[in-house]
N, C-alpha and C. Protein backbone atom coordinates (compact mmCIF):
# COMPACT_ATOMS: atom_id res chain seq x y z
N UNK A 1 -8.40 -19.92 -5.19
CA UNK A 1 -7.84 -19.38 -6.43
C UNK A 1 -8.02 -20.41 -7.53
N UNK A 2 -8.68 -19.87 -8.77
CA UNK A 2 -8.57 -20.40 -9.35
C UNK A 2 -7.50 -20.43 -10.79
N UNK A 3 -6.43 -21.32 -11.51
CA UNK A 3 -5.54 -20.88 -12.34
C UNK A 3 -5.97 -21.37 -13.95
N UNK A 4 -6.06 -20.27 -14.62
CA UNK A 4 -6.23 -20.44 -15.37
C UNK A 4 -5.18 -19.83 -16.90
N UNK A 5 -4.30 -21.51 -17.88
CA UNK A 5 -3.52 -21.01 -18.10
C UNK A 5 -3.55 -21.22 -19.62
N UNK A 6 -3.11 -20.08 -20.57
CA UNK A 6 -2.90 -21.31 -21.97
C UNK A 6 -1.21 -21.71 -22.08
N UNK A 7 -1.14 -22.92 -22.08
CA UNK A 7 0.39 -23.24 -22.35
C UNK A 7 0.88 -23.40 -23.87
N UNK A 8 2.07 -23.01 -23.85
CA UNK A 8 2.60 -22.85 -25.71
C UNK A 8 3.70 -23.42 -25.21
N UNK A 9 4.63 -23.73 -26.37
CA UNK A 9 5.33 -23.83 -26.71
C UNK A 9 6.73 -23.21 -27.34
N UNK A 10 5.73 -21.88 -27.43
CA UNK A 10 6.48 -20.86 -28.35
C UNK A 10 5.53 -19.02 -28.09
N UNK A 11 5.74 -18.23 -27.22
CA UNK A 11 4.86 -16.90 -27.25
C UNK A 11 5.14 -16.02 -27.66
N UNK A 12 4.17 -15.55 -28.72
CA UNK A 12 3.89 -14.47 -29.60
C UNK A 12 3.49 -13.74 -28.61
N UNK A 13 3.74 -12.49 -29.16
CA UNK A 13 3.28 -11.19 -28.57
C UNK A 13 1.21 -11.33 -28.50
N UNK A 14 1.03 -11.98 -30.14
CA UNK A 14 -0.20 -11.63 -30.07
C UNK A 14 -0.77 -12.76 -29.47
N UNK A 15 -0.01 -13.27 -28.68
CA UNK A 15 -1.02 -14.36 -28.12
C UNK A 15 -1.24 -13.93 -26.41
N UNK A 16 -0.17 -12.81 -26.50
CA UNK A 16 -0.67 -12.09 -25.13
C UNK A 16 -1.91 -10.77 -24.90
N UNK A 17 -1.62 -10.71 -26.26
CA UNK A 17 -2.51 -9.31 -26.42
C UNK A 17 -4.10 -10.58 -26.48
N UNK A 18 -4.15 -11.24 -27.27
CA UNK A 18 -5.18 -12.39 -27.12
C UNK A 18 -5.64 -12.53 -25.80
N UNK A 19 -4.72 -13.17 -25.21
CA UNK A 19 -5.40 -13.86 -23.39
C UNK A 19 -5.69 -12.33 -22.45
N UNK A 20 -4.82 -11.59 -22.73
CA UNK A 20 -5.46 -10.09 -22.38
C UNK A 20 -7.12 -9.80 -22.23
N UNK A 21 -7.55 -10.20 -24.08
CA UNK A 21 -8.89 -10.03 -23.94
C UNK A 21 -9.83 -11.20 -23.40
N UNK A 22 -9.34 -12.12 -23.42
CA UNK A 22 -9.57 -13.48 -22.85
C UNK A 22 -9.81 -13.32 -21.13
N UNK A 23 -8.70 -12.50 -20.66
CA UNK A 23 -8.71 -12.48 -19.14
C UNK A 23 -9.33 -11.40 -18.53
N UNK A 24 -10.13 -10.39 -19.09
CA UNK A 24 -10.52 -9.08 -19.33
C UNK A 24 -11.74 -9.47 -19.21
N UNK A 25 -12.43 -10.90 -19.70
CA UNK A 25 -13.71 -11.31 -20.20
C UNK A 25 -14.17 -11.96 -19.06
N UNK A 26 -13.13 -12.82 -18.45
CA UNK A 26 -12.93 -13.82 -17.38
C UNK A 26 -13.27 -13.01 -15.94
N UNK A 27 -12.51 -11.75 -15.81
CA UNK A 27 -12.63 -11.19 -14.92
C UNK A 27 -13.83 -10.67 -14.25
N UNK A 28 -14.23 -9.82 -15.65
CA UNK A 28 -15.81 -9.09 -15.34
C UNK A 28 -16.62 -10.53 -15.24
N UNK A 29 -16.74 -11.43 -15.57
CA UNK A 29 -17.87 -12.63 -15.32
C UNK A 29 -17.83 -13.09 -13.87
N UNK A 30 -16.65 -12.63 -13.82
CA UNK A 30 -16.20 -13.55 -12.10
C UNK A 30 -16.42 -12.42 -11.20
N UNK A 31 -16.46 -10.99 -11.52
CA UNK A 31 -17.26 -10.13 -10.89
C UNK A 31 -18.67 -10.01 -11.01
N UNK A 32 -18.69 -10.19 -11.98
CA UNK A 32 -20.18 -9.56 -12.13
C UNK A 32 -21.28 -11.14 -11.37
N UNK A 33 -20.59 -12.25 -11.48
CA UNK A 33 -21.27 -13.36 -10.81
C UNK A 33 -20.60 -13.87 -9.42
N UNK A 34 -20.10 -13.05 -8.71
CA UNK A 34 -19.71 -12.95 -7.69
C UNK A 34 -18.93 -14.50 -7.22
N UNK A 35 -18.21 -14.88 -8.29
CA UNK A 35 -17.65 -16.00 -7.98
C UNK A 35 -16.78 -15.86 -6.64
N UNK A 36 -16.82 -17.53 -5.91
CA UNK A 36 -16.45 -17.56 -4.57
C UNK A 36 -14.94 -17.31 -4.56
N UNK A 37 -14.34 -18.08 -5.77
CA UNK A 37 -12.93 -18.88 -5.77
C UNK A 37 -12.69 -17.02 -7.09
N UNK A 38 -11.58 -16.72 -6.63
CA UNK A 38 -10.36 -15.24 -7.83
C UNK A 38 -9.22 -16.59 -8.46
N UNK A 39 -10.07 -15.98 -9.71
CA UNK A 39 -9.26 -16.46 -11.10
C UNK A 39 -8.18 -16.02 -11.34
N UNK A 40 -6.91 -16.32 -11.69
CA UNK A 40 -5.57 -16.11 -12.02
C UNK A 40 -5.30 -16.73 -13.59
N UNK A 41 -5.13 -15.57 -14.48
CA UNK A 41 -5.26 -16.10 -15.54
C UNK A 41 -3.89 -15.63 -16.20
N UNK A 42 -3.44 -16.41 -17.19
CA UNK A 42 -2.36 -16.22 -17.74
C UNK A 42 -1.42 -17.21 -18.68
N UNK A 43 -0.30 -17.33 -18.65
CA UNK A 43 0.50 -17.67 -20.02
C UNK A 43 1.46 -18.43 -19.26
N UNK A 44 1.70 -19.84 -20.02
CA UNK A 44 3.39 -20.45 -19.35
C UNK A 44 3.63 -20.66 -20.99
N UNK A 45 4.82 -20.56 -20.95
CA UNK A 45 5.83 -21.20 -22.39
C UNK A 45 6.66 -21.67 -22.21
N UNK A 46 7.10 -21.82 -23.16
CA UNK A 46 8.88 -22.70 -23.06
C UNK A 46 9.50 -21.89 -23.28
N UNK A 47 8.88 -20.85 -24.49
CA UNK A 47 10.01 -19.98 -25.41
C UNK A 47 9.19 -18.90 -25.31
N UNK A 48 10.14 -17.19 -25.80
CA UNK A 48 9.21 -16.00 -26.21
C UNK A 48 10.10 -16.02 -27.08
N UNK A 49 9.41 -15.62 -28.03
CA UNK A 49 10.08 -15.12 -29.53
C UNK A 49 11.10 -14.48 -29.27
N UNK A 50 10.65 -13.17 -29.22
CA UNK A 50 11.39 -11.68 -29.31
C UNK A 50 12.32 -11.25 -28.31
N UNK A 51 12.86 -10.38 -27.59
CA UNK A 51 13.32 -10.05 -26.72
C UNK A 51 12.74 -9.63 -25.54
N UNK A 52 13.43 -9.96 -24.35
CA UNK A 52 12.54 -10.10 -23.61
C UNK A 52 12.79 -8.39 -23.01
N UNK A 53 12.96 -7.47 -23.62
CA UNK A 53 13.16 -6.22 -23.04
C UNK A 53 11.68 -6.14 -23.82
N UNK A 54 11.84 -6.53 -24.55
CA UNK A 54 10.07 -5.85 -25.43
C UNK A 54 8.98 -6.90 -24.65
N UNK A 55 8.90 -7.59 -23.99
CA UNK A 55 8.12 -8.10 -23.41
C UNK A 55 8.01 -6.78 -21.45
N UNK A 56 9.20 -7.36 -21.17
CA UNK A 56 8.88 -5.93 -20.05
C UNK A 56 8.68 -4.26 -20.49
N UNK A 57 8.60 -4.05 -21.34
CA UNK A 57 8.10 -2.84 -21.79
C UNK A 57 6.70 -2.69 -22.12
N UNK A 58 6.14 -3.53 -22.42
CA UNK A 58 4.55 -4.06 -22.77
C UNK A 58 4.13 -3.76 -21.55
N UNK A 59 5.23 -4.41 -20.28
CA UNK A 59 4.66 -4.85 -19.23
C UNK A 59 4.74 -3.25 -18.24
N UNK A 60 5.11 -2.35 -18.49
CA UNK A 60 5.58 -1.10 -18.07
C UNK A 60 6.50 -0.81 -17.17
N UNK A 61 7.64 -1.93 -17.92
CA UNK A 61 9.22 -1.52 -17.73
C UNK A 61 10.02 -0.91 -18.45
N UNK A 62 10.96 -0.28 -17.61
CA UNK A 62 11.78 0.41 -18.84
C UNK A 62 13.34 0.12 -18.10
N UNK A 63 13.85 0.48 -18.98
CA UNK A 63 15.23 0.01 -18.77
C UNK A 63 16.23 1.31 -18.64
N UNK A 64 16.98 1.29 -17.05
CA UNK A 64 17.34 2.68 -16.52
C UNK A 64 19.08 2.28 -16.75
N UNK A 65 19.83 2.87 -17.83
CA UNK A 65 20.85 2.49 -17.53
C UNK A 65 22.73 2.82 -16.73
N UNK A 66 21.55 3.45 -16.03
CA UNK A 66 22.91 3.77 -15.21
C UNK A 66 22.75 3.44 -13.89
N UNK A 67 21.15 2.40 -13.95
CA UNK A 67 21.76 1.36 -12.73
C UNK A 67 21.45 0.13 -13.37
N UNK A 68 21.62 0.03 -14.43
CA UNK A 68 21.38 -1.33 -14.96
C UNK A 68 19.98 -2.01 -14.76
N UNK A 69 18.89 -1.91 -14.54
CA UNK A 69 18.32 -2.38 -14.04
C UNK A 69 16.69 -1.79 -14.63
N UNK A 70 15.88 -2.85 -14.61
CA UNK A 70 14.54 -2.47 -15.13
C UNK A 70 13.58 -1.97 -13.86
N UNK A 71 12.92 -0.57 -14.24
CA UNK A 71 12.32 -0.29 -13.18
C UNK A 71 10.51 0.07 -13.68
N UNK A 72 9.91 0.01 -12.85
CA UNK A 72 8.01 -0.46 -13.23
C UNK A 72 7.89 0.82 -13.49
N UNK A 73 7.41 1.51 -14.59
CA UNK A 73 7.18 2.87 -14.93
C UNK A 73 5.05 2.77 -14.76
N UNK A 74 5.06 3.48 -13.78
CA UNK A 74 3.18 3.30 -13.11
C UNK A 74 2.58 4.08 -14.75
N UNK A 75 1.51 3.35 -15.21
CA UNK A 75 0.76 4.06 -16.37
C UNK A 75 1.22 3.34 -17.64
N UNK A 76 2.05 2.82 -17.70
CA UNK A 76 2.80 2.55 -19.10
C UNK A 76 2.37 1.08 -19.71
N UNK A 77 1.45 0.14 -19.00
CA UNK A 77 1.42 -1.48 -18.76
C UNK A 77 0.09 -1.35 -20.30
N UNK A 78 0.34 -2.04 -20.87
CA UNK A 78 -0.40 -2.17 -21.95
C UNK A 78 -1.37 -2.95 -21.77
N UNK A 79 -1.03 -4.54 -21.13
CA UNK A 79 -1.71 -5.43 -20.82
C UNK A 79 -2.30 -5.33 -19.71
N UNK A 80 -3.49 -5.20 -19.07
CA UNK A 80 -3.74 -4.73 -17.55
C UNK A 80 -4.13 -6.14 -16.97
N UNK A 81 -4.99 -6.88 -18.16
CA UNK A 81 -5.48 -7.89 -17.11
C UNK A 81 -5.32 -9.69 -17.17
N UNK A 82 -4.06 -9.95 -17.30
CA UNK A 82 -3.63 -10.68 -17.36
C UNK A 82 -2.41 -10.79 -16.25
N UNK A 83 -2.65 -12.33 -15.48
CA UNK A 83 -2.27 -11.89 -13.88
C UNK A 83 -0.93 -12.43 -13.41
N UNK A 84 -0.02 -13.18 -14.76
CA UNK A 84 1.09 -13.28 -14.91
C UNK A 84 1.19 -14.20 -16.09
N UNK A 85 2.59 -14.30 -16.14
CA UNK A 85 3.39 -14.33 -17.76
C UNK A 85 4.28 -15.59 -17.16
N UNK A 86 4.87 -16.31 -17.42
CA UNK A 86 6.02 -17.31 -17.20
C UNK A 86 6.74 -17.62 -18.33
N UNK A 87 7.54 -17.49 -18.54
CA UNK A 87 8.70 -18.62 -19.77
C UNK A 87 9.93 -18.44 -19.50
N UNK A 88 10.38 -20.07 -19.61
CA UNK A 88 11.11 -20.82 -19.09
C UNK A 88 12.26 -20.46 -19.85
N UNK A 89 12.07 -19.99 -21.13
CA UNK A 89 13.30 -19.39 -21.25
C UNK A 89 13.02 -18.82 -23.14
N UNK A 90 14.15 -17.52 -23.31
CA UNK A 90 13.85 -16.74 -24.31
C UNK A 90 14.62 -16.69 -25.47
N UNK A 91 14.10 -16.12 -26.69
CA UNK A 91 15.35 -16.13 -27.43
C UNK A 91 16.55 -15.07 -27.85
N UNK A 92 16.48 -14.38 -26.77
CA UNK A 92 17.65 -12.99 -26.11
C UNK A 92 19.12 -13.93 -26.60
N UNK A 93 20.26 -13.56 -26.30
CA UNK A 93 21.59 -13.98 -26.62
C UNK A 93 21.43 -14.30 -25.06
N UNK A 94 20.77 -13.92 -23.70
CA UNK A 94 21.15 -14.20 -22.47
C UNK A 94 19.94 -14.94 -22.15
N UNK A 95 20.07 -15.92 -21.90
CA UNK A 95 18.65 -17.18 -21.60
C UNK A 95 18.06 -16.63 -20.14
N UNK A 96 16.81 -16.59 -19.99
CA UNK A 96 16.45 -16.29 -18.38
C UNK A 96 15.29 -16.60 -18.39
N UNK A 97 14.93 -17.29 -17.22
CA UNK A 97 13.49 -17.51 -16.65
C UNK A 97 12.62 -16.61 -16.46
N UNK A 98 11.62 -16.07 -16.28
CA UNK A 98 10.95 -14.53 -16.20
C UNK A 98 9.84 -15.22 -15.95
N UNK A 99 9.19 -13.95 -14.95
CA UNK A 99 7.72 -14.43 -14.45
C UNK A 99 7.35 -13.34 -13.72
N UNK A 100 6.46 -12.81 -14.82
CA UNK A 100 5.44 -11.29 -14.77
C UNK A 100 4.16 -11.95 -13.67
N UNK A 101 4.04 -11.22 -13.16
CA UNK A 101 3.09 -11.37 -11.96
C UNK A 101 2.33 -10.16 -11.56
N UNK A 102 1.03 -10.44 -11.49
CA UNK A 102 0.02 -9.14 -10.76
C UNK A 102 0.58 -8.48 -9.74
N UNK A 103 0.75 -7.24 -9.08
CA UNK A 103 1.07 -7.04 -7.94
C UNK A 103 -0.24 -6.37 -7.42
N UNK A 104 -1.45 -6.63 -6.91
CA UNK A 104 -2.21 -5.21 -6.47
C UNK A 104 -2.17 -4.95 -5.22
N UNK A 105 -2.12 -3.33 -5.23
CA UNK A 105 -1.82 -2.68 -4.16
C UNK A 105 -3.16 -2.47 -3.41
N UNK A 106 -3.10 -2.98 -2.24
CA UNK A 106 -4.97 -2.84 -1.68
C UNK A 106 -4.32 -1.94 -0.25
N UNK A 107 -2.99 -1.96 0.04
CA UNK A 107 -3.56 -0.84 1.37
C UNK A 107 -3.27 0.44 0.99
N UNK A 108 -3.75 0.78 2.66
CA UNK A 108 -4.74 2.37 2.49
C UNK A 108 -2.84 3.23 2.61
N UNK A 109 -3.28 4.41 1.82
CA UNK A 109 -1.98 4.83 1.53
C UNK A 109 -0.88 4.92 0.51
N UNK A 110 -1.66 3.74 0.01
CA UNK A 110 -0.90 3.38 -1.69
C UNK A 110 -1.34 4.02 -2.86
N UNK A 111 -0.93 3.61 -4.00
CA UNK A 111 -1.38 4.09 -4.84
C UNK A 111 -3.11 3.27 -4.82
N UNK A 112 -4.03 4.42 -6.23
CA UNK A 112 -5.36 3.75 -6.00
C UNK A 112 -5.94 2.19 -6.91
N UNK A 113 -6.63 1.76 -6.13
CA UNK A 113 -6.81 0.41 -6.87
C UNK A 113 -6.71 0.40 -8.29
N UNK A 114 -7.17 1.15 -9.19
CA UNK A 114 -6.66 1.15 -10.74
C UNK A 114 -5.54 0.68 -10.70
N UNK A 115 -4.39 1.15 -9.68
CA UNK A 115 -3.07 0.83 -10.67
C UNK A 115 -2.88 -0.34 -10.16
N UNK A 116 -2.34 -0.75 -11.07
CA UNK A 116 -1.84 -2.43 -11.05
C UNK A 116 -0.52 -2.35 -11.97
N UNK A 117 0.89 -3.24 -10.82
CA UNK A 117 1.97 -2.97 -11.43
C UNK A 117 2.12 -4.63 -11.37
N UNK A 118 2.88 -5.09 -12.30
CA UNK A 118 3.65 -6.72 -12.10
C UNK A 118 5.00 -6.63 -12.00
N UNK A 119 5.23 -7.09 -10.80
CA UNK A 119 6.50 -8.10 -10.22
C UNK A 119 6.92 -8.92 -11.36
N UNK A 120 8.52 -8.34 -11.49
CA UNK A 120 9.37 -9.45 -12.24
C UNK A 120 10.42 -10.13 -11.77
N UNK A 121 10.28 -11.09 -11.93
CA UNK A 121 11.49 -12.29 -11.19
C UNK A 121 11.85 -12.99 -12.45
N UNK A 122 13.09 -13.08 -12.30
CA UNK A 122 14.04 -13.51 -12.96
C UNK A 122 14.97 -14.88 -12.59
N UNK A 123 15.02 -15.89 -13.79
CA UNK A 123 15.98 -16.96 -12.54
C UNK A 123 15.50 -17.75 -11.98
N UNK A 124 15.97 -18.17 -10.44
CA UNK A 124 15.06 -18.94 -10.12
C UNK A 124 14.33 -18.28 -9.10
N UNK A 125 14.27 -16.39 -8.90
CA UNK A 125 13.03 -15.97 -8.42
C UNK A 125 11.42 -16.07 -9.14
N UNK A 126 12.06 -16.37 -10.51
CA UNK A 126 10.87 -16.59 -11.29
C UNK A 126 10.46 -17.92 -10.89
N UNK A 127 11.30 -19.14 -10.64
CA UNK A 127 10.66 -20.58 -10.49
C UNK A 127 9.79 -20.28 -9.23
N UNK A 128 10.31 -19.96 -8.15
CA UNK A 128 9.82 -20.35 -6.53
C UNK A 128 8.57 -19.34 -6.66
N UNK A 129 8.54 -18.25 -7.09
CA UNK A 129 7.46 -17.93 -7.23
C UNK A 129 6.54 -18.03 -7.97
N UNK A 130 6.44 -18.73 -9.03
CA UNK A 130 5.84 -19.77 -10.31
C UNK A 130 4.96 -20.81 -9.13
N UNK A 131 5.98 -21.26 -8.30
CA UNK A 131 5.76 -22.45 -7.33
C UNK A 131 5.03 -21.76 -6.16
N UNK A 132 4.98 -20.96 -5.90
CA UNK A 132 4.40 -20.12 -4.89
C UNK A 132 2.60 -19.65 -5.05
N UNK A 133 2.33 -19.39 -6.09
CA UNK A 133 0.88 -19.34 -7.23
C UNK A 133 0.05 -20.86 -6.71
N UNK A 134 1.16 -21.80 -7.30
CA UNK A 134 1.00 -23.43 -7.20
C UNK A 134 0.43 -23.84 -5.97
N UNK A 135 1.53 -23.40 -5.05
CA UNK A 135 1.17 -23.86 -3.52
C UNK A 135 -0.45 -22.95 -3.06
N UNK A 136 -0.64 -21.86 -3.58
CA UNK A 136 -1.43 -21.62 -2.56
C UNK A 136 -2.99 -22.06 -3.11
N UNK A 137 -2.83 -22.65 -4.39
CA UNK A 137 -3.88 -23.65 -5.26
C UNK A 137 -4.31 -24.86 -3.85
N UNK A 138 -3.67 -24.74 -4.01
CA UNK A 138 -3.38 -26.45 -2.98
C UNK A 138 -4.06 -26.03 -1.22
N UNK A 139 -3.91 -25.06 -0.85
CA UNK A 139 -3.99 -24.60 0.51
C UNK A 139 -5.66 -23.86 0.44
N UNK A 140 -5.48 -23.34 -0.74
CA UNK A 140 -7.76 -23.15 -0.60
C UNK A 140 -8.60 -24.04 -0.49
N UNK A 141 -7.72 -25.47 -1.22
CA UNK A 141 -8.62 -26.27 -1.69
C UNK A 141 -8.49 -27.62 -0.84
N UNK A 142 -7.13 -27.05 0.45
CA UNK A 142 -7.94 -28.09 1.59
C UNK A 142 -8.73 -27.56 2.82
């Protein structure tokens, strides 16, 4: 695996819609040249601007409230190819770690390879699995 990330300081929306086309570009090259090592491309910050409900809505979440809880609406993901999101924390009134992640579904029975949904972790499910990306950097490349 290879990771490939831009780090800020501060994330704009349009700097996701940016690495979008950035990782869109990355992808088809690494298909089309049959690279050995799958690129993982994406975003760490410190901060997101906006709220982070408008960031999982981009991401094709929506917010169900009568169980409280954000659920992956299949079709709705704006950004398709960008293979996770991280920031460490937002400028919501409720501070939280978040870390959008690729999920693809490859077995037989599932939905079809087009769809691609991302896993959100929150907290410190967002760290260990931040750290989880990390570790398996480390395990190809002995």
């Amino acid at each position: 695996v290879l990771l490939i990330a831009d780090v800020k300081s501060s994330l704009k929306m349009r700097d996701i819609k940016e690495w979008d086309e950035i990782a869109k570009k990355i992808h088809k090259r690494a298909k089309k040249e049959k690279w050995v090592i799958t690129p993982q491309i994406g975003l760490i910050s410190y901060r997101y601007t906006q709220k982070i409900s408008t960031l999982l809505k981009k991401f094709g979440y929506k917010y169900v409230e009568q169980i409280d809880t954000w659920v992956y609406e299949k079709g709705s993901v704006f950004y398709k190819n960008i293979d996770y999101v991280f920031v460490l924390e937002n400028s919501d009134t409720e501070d939280k770690i978040i870390l959008l992640r690729r999920d693809e579904v490859k077995k037989k029975g599932h939905p079809p390879k087009s769809f691609k949904k991302y896993l959100c972790f929150l907290g410190n499910g967002a760290v260990d699995n931040f750290w989880a990306i990390l570790e398996s950097l480390g395990k190809i490349a002995n």
